[in-house]
C-alpha atoms as a PDB file:
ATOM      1  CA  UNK A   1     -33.787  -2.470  -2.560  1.00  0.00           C
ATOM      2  CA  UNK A   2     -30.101  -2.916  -2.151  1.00  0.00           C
ATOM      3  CA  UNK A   3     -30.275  -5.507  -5.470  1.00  0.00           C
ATOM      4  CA  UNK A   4     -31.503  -2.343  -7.087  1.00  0.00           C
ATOM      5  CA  UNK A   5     -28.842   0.127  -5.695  1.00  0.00           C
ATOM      6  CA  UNK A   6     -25.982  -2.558  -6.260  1.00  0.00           C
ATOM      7  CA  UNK A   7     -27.017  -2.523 -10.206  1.00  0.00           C
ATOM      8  CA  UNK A   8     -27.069   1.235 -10.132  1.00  0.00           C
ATOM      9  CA  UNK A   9     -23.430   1.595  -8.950  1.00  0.00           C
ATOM     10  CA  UNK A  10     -22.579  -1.151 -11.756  1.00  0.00           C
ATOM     11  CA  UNK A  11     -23.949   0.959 -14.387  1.00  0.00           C
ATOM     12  CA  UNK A  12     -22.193   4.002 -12.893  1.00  0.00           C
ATOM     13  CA  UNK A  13     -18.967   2.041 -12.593  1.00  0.00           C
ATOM     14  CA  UNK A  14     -19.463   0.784 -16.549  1.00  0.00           C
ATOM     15  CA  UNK A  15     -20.443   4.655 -17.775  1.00  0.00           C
ATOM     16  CA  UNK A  16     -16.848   5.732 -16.461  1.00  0.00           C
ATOM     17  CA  UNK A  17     -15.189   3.215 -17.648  1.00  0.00           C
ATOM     18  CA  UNK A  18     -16.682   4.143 -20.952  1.00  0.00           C
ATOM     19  CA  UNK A  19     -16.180   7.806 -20.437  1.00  0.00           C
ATOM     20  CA  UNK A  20     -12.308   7.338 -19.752  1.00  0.00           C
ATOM     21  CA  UNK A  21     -11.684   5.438 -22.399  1.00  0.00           C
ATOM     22  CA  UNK A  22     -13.099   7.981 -24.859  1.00  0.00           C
ATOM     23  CA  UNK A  23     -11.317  10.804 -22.860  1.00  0.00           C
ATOM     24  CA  UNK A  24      -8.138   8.494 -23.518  1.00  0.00           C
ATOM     25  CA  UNK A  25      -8.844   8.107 -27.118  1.00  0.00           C
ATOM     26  CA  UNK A  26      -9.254  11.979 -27.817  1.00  0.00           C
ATOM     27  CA  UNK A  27      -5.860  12.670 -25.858  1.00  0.00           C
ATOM     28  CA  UNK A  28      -4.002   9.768 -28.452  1.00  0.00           C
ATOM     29  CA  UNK A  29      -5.343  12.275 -31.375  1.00  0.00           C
END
């Protein structure tokens, strides 16, 4: 159970990351 939460977060964590650098790319434009 807490494997499963702990991978969760870490595919939370990576979606942001994602998300802010494509929010950073459309501000360079």
């Amino acid at each position: 159970m807490v494997k499963a939460e702990g991978r969760r977060q870490k595919a939370e964590g990576r979606r942001q990351k994602v998300e802010g650098r494509r929010q950073k790319a459309e501000g360079r434009r």
